[in-house]
N, C-alpha and C. Protein backbone atom coordinates (compact mmCIF):
# COMPACT_ATOMS: atom_id res chain seq x y z
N UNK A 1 38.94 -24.16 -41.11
CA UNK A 1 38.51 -23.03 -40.30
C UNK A 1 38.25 -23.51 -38.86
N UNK A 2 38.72 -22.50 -38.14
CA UNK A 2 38.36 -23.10 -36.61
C UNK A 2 37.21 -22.80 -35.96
N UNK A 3 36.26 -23.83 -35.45
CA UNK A 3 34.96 -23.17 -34.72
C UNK A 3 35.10 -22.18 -33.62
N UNK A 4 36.33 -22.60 -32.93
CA UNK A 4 36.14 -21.83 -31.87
C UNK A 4 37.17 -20.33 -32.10
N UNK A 5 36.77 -19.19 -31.04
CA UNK A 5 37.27 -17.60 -31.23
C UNK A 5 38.38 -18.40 -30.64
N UNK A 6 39.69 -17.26 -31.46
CA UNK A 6 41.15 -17.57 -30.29
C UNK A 6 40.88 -16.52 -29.78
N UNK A 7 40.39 -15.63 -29.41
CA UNK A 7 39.87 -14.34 -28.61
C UNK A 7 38.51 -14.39 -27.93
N UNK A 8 38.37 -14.29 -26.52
CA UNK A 8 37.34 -14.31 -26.14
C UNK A 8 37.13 -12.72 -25.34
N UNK A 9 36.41 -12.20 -25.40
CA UNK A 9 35.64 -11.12 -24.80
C UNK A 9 35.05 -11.34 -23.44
N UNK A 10 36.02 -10.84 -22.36
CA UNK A 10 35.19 -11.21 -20.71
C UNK A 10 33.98 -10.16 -20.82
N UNK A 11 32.94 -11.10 -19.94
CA UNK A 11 31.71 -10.35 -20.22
C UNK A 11 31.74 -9.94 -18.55
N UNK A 12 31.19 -8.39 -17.68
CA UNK A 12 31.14 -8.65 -16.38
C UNK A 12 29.80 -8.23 -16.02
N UNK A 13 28.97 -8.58 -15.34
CA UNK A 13 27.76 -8.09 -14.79
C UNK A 13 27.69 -7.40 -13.41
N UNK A 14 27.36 -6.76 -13.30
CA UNK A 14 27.19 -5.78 -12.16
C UNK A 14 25.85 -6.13 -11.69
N UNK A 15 25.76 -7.53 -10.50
CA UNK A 15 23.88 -7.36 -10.38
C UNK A 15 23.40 -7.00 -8.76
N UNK A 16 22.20 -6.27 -8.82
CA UNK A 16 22.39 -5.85 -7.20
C UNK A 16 21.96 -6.91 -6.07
N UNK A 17 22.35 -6.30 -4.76
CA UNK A 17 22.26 -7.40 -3.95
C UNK A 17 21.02 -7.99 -4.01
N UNK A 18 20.99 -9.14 -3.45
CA UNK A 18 19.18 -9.45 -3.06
C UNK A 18 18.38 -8.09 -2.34
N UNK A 19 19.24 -8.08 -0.87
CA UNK A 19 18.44 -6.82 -0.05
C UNK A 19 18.00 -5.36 -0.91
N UNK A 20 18.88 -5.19 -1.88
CA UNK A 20 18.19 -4.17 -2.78
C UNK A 20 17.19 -4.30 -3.58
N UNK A 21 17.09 -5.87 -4.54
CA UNK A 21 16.02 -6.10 -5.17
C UNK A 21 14.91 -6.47 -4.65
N UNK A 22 15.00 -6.76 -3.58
CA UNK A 22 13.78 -7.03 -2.46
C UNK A 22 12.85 -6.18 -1.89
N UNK A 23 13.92 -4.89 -1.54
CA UNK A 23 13.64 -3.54 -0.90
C UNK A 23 12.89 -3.00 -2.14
N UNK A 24 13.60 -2.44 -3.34
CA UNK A 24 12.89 -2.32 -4.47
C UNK A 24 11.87 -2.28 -5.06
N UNK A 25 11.30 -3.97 -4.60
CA UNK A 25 10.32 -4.62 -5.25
C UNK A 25 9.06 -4.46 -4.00
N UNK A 26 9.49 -4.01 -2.90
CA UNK A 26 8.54 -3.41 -1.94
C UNK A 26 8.38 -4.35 -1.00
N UNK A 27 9.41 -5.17 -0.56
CA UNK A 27 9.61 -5.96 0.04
C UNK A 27 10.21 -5.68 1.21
N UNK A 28 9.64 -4.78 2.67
CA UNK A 28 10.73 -4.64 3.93
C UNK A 28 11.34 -5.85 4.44
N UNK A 29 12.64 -5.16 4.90
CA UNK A 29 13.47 -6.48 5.69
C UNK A 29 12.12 -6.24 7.05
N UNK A 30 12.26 -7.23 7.76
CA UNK A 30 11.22 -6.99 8.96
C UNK A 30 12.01 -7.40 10.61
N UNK A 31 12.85 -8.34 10.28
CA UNK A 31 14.42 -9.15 11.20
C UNK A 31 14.73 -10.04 10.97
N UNK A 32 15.07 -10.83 12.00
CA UNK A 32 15.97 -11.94 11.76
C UNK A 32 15.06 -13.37 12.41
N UNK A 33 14.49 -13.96 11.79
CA UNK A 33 14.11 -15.31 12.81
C UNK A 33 14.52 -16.80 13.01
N UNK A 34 14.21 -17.56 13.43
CA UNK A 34 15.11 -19.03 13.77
C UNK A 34 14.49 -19.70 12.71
N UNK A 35 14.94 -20.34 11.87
CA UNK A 35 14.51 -21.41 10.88
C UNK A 35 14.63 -22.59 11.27
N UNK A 36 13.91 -23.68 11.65
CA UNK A 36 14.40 -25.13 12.30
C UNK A 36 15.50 -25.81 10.73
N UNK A 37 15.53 -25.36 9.89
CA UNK A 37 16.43 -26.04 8.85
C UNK A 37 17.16 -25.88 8.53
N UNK A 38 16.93 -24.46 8.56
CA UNK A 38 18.52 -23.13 8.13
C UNK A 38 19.18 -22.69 8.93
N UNK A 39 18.73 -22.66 10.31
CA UNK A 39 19.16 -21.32 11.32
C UNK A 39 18.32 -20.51 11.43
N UNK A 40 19.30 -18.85 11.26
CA UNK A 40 19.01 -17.48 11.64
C UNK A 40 18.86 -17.24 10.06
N UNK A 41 17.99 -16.52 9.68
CA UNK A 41 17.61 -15.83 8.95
C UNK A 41 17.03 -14.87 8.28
N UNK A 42 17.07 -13.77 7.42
CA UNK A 42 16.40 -12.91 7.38
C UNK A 42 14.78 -12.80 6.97
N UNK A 43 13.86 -12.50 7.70
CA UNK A 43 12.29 -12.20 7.21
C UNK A 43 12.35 -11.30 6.21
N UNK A 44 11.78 -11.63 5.12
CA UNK A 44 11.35 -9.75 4.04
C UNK A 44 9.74 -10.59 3.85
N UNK A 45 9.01 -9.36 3.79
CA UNK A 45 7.22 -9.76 3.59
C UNK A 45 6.59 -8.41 2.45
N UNK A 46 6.24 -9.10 2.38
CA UNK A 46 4.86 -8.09 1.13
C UNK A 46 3.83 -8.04 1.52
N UNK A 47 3.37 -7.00 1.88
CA UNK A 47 2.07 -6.58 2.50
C UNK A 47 0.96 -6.39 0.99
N UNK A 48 -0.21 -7.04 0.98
CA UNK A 48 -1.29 -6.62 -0.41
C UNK A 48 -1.45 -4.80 -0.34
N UNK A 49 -1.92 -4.73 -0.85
CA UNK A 49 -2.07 -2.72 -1.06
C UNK A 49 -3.81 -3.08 -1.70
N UNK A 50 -4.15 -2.01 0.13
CA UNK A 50 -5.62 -2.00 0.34
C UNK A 50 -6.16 -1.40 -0.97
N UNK A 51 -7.42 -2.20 -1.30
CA UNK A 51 -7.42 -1.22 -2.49
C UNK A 51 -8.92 -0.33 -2.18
């Protein structure tokens, strides 16, 4: 018997961008700032929720 399938099943995932799961998760983009390591990059921040 053979272990392995002679048929394999492609699996595809559909996953959303970062900027959506970020936005989502209550995360605003805020801009773009200079990273001394990376470059240009995007800021996203989370503000606490006054309670």
């Amino acid at each position: 018997m053979n272990p392995f399938p002679l048929h394999t099943q492609r699996l595809e995932l559909v996953l959303p961008s970062v900027e959506e799961m970020l936005t989502k998760c209550g995360f605003p983009h805020i801009g773009e700032v200079m990273d001394p390591d990376n470059g240009l990059v995007w800021r996203w921040e989370k503000h606490p929720i006054a309670v």
